[in-house]
C-alpha atoms as a PDB file:
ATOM      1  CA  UNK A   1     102.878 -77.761  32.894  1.00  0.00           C
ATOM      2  CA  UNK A   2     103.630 -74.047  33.239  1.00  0.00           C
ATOM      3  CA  UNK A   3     104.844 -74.021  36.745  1.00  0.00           C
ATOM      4  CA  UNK A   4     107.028 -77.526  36.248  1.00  0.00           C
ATOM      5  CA  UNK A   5     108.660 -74.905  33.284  1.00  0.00           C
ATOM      6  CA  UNK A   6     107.912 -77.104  30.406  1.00  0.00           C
ATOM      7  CA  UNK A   7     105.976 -74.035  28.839  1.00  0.00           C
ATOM      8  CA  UNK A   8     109.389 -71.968  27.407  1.00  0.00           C
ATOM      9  CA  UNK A   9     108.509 -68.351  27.059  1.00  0.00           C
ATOM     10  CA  UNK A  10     109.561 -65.177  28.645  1.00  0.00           C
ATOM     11  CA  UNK A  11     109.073 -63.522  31.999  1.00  0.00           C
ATOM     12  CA  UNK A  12     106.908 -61.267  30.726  1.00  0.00           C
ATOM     13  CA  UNK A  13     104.181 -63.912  29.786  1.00  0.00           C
ATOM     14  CA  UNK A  14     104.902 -65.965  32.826  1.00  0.00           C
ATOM     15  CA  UNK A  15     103.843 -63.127  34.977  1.00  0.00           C
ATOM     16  CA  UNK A  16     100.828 -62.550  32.332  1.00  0.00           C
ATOM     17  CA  UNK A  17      99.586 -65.970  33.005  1.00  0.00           C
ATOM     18  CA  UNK A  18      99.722 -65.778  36.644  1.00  0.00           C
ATOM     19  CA  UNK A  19      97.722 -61.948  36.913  1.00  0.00           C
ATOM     20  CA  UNK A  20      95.092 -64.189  34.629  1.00  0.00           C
ATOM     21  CA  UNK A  21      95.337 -66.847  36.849  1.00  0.00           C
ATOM     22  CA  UNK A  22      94.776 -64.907  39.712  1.00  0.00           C
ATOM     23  CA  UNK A  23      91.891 -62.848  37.707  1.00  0.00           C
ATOM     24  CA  UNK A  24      90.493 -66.515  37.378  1.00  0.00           C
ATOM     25  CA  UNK A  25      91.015 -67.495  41.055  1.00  0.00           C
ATOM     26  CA  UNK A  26      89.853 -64.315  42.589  1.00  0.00           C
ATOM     27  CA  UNK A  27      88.405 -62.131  40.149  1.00  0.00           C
ATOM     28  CA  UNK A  28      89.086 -58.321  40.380  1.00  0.00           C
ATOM     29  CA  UNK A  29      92.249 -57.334  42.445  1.00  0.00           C
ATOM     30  CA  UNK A  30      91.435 -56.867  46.271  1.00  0.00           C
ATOM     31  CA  UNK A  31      93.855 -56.494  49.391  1.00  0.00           C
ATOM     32  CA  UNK A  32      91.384 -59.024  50.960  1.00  0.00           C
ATOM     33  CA  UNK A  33      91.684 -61.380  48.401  1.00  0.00           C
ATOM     34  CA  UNK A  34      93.592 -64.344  49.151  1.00  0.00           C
ATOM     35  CA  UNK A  35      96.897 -64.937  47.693  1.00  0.00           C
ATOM     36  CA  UNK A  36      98.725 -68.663  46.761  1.00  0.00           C
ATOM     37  CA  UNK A  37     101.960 -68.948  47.250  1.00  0.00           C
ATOM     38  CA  UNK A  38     103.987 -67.872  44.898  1.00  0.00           C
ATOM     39  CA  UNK A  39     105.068 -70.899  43.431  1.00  0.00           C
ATOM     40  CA  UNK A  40     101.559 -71.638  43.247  1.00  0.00           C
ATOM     41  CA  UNK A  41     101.383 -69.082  40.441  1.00  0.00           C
ATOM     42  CA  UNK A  42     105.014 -68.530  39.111  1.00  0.00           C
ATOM     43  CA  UNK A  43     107.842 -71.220  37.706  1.00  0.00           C
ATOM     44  CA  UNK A  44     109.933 -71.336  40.823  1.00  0.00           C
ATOM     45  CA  UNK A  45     112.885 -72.204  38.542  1.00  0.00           C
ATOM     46  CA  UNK A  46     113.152 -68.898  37.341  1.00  0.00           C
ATOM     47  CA  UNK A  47     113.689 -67.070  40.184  1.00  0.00           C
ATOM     48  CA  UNK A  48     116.817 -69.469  41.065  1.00  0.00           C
ATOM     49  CA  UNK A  49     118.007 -69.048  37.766  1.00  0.00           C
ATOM     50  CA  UNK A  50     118.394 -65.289  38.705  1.00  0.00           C
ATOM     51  CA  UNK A  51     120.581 -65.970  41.847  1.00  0.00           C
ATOM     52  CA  UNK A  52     124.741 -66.402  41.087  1.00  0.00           C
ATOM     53  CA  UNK A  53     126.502 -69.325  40.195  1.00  0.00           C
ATOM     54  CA  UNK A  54     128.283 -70.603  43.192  1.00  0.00           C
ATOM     55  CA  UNK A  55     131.951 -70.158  42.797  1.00  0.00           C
ATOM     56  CA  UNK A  56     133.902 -73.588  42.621  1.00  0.00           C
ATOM     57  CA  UNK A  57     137.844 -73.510  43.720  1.00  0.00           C
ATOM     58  CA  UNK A  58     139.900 -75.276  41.700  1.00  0.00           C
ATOM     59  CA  UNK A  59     141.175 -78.253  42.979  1.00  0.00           C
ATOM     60  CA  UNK A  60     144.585 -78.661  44.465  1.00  0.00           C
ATOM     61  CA  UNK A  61     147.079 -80.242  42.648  1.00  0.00           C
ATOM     62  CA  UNK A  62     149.646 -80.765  45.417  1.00  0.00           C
ATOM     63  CA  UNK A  63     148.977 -83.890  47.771  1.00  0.00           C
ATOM     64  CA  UNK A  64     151.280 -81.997  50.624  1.00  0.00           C
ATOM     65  CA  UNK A  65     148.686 -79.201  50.240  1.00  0.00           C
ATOM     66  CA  UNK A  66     145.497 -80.789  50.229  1.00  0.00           C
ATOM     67  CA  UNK A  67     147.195 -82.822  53.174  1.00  0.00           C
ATOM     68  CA  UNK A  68     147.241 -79.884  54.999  1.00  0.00           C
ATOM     69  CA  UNK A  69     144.152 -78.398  54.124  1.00  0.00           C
ATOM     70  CA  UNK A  70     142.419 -81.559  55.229  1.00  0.00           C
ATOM     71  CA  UNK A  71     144.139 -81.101  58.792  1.00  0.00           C
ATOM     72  CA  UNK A  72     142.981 -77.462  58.941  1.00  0.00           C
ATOM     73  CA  UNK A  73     139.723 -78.493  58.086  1.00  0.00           C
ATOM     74  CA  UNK A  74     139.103 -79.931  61.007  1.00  0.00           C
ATOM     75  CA  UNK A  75     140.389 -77.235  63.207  1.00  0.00           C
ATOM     76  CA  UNK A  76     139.541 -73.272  63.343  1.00  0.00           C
ATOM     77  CA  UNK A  77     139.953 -73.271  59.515  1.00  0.00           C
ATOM     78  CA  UNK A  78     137.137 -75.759  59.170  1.00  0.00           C
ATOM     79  CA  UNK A  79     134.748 -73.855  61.863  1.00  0.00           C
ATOM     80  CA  UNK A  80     135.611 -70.439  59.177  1.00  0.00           C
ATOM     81  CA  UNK A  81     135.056 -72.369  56.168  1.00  0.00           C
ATOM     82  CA  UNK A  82     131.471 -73.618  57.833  1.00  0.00           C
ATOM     83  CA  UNK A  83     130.717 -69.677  58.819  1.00  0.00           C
ATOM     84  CA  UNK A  84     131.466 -68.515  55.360  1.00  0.00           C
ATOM     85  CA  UNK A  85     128.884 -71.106  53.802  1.00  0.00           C
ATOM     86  CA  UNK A  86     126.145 -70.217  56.140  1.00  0.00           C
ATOM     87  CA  UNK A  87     126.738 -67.079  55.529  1.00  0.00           C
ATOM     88  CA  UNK A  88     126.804 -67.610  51.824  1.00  0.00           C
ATOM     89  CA  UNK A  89     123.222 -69.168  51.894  1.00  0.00           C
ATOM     90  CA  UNK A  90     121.688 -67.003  54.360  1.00  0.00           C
ATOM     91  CA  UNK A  91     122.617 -64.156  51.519  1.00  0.00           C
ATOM     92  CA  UNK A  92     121.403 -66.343  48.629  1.00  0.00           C
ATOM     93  CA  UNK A  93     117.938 -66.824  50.468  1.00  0.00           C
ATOM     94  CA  UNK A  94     117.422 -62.890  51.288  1.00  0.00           C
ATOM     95  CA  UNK A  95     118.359 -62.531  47.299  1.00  0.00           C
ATOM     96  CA  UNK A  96     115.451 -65.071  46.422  1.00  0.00           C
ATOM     97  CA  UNK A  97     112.865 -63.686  48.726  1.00  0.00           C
ATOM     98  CA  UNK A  98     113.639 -60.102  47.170  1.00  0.00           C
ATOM     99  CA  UNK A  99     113.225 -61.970  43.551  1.00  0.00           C
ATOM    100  CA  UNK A 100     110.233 -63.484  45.051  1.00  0.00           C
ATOM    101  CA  UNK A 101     109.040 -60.175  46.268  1.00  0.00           C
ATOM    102  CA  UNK A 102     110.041 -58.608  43.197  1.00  0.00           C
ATOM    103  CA  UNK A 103     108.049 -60.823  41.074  1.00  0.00           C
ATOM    104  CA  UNK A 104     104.884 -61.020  42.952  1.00  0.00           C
ATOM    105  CA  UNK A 105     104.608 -57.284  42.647  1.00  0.00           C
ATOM    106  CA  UNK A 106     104.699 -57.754  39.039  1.00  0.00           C
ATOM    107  CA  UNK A 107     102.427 -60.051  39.298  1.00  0.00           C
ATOM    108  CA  UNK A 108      99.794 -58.458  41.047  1.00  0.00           C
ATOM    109  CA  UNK A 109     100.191 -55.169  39.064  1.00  0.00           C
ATOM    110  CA  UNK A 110      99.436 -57.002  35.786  1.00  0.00           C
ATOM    111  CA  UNK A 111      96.234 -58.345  37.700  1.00  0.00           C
ATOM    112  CA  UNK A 112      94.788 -55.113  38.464  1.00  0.00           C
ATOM    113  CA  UNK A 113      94.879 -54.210  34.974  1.00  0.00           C
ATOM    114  CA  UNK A 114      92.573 -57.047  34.510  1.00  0.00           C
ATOM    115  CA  UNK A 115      89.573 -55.323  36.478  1.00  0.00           C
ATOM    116  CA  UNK A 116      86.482 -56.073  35.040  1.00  0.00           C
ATOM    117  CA  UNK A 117      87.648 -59.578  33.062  1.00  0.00           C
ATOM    118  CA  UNK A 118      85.239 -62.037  34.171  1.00  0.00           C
ATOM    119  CA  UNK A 119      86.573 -65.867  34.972  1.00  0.00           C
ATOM    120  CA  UNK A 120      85.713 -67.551  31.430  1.00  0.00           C
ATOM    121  CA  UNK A 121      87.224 -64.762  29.775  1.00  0.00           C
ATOM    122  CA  UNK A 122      90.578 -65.000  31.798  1.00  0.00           C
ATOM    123  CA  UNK A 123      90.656 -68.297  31.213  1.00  0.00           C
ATOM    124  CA  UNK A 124      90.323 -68.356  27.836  1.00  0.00           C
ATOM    125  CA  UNK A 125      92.942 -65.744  27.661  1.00  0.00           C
ATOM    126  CA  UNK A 126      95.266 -68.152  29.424  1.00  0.00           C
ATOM    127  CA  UNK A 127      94.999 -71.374  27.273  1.00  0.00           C
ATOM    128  CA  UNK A 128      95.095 -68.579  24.390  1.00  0.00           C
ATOM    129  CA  UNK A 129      98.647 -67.507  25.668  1.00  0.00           C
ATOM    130  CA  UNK A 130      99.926 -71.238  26.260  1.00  0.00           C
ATOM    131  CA  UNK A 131      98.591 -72.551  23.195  1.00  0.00           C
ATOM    132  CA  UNK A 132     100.917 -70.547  20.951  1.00  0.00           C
ATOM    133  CA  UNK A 133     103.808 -72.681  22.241  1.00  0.00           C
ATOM    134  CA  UNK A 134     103.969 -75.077  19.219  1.00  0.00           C
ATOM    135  CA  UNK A 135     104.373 -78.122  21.608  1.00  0.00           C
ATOM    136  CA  UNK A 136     101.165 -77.189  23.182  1.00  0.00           C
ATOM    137  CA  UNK A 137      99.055 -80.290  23.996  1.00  0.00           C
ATOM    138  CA  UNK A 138     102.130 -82.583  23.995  1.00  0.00           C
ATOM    139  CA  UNK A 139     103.181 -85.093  26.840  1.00  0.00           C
ATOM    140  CA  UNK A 140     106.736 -83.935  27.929  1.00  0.00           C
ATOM    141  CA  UNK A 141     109.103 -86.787  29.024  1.00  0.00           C
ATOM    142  CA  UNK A 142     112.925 -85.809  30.439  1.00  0.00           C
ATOM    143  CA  UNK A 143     115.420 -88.066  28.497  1.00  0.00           C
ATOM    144  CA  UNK A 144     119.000 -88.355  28.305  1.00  0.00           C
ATOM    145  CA  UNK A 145     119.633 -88.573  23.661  1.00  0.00           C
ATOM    146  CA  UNK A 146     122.749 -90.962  24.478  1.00  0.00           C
ATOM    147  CA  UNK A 147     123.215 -92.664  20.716  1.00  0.00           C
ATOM    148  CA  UNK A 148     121.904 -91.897  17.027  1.00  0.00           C
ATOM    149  CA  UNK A 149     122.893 -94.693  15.164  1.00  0.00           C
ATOM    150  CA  UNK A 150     122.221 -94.825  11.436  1.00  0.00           C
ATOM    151  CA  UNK A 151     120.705 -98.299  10.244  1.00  0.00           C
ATOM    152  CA  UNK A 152     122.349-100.540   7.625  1.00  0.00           C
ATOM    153  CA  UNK A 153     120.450-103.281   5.736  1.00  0.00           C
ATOM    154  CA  UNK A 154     119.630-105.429   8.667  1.00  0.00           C
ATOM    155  CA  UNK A 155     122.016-104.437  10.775  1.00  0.00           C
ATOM    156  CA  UNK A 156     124.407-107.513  10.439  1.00  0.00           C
ATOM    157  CA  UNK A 157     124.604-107.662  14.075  1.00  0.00           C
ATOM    158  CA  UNK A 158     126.999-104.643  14.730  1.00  0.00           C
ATOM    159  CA  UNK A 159     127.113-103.509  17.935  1.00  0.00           C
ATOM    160  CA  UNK A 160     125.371-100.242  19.295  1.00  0.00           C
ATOM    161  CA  UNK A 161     127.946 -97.967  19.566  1.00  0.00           C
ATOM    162  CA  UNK A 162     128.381 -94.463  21.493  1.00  0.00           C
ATOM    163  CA  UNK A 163     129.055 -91.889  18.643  1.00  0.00           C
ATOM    164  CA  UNK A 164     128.561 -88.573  17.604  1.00  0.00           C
ATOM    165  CA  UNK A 165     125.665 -87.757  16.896  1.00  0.00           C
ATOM    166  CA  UNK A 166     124.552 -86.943  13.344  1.00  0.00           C
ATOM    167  CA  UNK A 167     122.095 -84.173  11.702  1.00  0.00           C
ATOM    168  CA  UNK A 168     118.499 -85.356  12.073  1.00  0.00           C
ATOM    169  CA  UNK A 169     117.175 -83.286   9.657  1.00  0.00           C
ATOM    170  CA  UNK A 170     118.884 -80.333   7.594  1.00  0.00           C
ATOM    171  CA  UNK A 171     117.106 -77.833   9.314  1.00  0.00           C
ATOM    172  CA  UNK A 172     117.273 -78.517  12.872  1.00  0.00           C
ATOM    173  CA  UNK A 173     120.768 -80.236  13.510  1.00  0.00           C
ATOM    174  CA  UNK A 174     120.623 -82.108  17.020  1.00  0.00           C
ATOM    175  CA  UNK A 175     124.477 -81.669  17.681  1.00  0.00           C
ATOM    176  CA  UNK A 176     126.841 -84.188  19.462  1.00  0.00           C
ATOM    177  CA  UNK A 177     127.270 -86.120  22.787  1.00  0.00           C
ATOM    178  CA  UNK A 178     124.405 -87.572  25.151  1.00  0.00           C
ATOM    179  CA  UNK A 179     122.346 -84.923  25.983  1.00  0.00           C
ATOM    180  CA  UNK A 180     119.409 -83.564  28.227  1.00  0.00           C
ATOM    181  CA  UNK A 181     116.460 -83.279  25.976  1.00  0.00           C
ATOM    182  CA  UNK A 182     112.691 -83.020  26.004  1.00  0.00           C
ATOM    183  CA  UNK A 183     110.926 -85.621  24.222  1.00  0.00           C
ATOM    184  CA  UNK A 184     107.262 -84.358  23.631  1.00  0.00           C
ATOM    185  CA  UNK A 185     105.082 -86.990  22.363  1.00  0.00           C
ATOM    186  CA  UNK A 186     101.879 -85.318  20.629  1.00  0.00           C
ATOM    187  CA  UNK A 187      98.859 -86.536  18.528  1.00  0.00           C
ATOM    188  CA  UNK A 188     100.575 -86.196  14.961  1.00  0.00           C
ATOM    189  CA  UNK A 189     104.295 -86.625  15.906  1.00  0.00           C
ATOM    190  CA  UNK A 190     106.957 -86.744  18.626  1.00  0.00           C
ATOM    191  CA  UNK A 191     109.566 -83.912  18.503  1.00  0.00           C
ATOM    192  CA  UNK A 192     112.563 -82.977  20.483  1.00  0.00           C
ATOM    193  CA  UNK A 193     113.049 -80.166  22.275  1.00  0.00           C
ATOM    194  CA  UNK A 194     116.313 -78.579  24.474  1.00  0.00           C
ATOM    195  CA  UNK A 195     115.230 -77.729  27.695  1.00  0.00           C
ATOM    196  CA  UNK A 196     113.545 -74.148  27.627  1.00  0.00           C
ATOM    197  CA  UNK A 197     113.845 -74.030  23.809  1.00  0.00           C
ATOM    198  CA  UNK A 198     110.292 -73.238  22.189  1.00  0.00           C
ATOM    199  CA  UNK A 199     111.404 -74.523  18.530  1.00  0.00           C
ATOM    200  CA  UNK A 200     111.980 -78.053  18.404  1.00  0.00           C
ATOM    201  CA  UNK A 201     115.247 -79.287  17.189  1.00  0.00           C
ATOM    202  CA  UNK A 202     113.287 -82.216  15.009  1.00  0.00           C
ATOM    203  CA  UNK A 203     109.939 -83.352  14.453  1.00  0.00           C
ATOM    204  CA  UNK A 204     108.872 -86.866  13.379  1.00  0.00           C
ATOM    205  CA  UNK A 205     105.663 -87.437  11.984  1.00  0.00           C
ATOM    206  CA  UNK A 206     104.408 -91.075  13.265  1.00  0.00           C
ATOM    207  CA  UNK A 207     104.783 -91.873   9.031  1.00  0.00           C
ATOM    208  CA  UNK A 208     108.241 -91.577   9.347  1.00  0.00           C
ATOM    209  CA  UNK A 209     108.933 -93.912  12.235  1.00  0.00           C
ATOM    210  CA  UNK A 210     109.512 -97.541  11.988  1.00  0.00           C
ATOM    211  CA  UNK A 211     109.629 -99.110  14.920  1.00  0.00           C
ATOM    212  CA  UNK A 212     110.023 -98.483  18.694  1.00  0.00           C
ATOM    213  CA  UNK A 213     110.367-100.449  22.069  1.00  0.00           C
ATOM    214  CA  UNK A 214     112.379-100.743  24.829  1.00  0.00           C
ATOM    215  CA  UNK A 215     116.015-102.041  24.697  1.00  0.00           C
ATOM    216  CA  UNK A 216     115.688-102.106  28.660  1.00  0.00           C
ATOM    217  CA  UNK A 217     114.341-101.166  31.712  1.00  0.00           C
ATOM    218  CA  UNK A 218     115.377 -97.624  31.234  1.00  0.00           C
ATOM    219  CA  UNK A 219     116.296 -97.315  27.307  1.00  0.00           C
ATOM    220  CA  UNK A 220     113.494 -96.433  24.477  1.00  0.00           C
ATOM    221  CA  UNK A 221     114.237 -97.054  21.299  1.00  0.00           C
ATOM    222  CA  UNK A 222     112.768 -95.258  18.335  1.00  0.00           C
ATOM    223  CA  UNK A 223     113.478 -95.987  14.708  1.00  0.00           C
ATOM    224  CA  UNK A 224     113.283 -92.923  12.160  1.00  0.00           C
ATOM    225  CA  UNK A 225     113.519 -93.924   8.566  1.00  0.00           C
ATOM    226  CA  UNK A 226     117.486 -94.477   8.528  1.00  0.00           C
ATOM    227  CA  UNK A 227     118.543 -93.489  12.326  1.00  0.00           C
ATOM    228  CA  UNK A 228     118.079 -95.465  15.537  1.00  0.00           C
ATOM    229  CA  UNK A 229     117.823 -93.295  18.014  1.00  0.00           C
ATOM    230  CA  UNK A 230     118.730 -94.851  22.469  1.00  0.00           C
ATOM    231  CA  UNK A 231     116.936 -92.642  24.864  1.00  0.00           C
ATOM    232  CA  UNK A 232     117.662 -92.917  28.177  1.00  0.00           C
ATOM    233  CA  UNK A 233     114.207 -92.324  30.756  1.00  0.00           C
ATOM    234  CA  UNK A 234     112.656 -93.719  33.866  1.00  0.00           C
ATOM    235  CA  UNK A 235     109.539 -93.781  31.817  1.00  0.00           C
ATOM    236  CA  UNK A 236     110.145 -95.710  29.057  1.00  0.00           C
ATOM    237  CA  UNK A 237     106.632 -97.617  29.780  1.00  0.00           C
ATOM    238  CA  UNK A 238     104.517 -94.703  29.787  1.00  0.00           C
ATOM    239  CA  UNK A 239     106.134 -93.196  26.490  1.00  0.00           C
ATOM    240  CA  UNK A 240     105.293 -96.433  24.251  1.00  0.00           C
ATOM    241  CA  UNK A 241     101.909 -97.162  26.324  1.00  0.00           C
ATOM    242  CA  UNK A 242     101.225 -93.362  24.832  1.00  0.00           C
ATOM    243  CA  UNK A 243     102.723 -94.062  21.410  1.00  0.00           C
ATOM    244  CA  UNK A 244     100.576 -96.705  21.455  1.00  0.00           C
ATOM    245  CA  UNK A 245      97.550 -95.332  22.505  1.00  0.00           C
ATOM    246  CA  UNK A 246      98.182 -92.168  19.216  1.00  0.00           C
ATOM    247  CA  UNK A 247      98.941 -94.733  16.616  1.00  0.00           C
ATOM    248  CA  UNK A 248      96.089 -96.376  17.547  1.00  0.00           C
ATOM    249  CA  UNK A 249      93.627 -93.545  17.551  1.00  0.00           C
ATOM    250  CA  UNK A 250      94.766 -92.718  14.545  1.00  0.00           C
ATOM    251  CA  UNK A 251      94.549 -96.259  12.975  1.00  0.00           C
ATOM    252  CA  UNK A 252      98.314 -97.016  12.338  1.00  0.00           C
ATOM    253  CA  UNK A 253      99.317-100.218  12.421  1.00  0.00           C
ATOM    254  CA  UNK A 254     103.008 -99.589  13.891  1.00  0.00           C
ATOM    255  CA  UNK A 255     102.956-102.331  16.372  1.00  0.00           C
ATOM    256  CA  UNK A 256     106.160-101.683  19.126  1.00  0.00           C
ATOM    257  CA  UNK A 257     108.771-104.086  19.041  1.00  0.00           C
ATOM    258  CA  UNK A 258     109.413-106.329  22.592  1.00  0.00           C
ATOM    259  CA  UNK A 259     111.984-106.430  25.003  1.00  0.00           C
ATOM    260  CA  UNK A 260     115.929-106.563  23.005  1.00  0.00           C
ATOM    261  CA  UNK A 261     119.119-107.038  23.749  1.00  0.00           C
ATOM    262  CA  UNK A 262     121.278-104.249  23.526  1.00  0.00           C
ATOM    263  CA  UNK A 263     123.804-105.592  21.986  1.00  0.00           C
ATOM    264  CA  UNK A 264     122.499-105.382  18.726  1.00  0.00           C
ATOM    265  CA  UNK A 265     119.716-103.453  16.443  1.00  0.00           C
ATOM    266  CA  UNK A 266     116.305-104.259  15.687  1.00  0.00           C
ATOM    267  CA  UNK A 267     116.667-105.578  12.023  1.00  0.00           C
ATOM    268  CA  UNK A 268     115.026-103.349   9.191  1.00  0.00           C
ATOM    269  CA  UNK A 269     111.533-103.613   8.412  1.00  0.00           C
ATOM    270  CA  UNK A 270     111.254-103.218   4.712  1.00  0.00           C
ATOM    271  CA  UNK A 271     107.528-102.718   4.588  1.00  0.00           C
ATOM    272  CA  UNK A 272     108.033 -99.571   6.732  1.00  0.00           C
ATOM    273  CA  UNK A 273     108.519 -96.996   4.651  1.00  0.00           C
ATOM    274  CA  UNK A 274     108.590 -93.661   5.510  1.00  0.00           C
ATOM    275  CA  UNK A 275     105.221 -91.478   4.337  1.00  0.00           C
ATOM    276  CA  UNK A 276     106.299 -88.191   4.447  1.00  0.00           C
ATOM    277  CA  UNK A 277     107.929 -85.764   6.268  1.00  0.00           C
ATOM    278  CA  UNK A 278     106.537 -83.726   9.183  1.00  0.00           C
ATOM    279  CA  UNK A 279     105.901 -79.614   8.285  1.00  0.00           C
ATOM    280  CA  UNK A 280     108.819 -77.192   8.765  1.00  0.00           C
ATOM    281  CA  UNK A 281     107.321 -75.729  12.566  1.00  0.00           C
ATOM    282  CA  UNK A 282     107.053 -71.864  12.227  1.00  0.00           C
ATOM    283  CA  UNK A 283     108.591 -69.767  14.783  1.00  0.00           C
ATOM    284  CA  UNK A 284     106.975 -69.148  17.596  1.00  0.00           C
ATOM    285  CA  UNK A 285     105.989 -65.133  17.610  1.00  0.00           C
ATOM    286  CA  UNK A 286     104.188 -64.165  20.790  1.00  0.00           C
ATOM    287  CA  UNK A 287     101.180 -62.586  19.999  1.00  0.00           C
ATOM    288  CA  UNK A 288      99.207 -61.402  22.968  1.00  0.00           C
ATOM    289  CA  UNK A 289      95.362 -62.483  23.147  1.00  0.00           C
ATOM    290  CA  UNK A 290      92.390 -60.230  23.427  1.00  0.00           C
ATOM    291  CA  UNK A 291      92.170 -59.348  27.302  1.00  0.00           C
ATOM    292  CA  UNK A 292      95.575 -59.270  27.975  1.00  0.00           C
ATOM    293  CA  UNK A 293      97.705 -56.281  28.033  1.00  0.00           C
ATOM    294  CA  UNK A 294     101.149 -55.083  28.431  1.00  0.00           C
ATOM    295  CA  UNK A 295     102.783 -53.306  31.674  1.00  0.00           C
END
């Protein structure tokens, strides 16, 4: 979970977890101790995230021009073009082992400050530091948010429609357009987070949804009180065998709807009604845990 980057916090802490990981591994710091690899330990995301953007020219407008280039492409220009790339990436490598090199150093001087910790209590001092994400202990699925739709009567057989999308709650506005999200589906309620974001942008407690199911193949749909919400996933199975598998633990009887067309939405279910909102989710303040330290 923490090196896939589904754990958003800051460097500092990432590097924390992996001297405690190590102090759990290895115990106390040695030069004869064996190392993992380094994305063994650290979110390998983060060190490209630290390397520049590659620079994109802008396309040429002229056909006579890209004419040309194309026929210089395949001539000296072409062979200069292909130097200039390898070139490019040779320098962007050396920049990420330096990161890399960088990094582990940090790394290994926040685990000998752990001398003495002993294995349980580095341990503890891990799950300590990830469990003050508030997500902790959810499932995170990667879905595409491509259509909040809000729900009318029955629906009178409107079409689904691609729109902007609206507030979910007043606190924690979603915004507009498909987008990227996390969905992370927990015991008491299923939020939605941006990528990297620790606060959710909405939380729905399993009282407040309806009704869910999948409209296909690779679209989940999940009703909240007045708003249909179309995610788009590759794992639509395993996110309503899981919703299943909470409601059910928990002894609510929110049965998921079957296979529907997408052409039209699931009618309203008038003995569904909402029971109660989820808790406003405090902000997430880092606080370090006993055994840990700071470089």
């Amino acid at each position: 979970m923490v090196l896939r980057g589904y754990v958003p916090t800051s460097e500092e802490t990432l590097q924390t977890l992996a001297a405690l990981r190590l102090q759990s591994l290895n115990s106390d710091f040695s030069t004869h101790a064996p190392f993992p690899r380094l994305d063994e330990l650290f979110p390998p995301h983060v060190l490209h995230a630290r390397l520049p953007a590659p620079r994109h020219r802008p396309p040429t407008k002229c056909r006579g021009a890209r004419l040309r280039a194309g026929l210089l492409a395949g001539g000296l220009w072409g062979q200069t073009l292909a130097k200039q790339r390898a070139e490019r990436d040779q320098r962007l490598r050396g920049r990420l082992r330096e990161e890399g090199a960088s990094t582990m150093a940090a790394i290994v001087e926040k685990w000998k400050l752990l001398q003495g910790m002993g294995r349980p209590e580095a341990m503890a001092a891990y799950v300590a530091l990830v469990r003050e994400w508030p997500g902790f202990g959810s499932t995170l699925f990667d879905v595409d948010l491509r259509v909040v739709r809000p729900r009318r009567g029955g629906g009178g057989g409107q079409p689904w429609q691609r729109a902007a999308l609206t507030p979910l709650s007043p606190q924690s506005p979603v915004g507009a357009g498909p987008q990227r999200l996390w969905l992370g589906v927990g015991a008491k309620a299923i939020s939605l987070y941006k990528p990297g974001e620790p606060e959710p942008l909405d939380s729905f407690c399993y009282g407040r949804i309806s009704s869910f199911g999948a409209s296909d193949s690779s679209t989940f749909r999940l009703s909240v009180e007045d708003r249909d919400l179309l995610f788009e996933t590759s794992q639509v199975d395993e996110i309503a065998q899981l919703l299943n598998t909470y409601l059910a633990s928990a002894g609510a009887q929110r049965p998921s709807l079957p296979q529907e067309p997408a052409t039209s939405p699931p009618a309203s279910d008038p003995t569904a009604l909402p029971q109660g909102l989820c808790p406003a989710a405090r902000p997430w303040q880092h606080q370090p845990p006993v055994g840990s330290f700071h470089s």
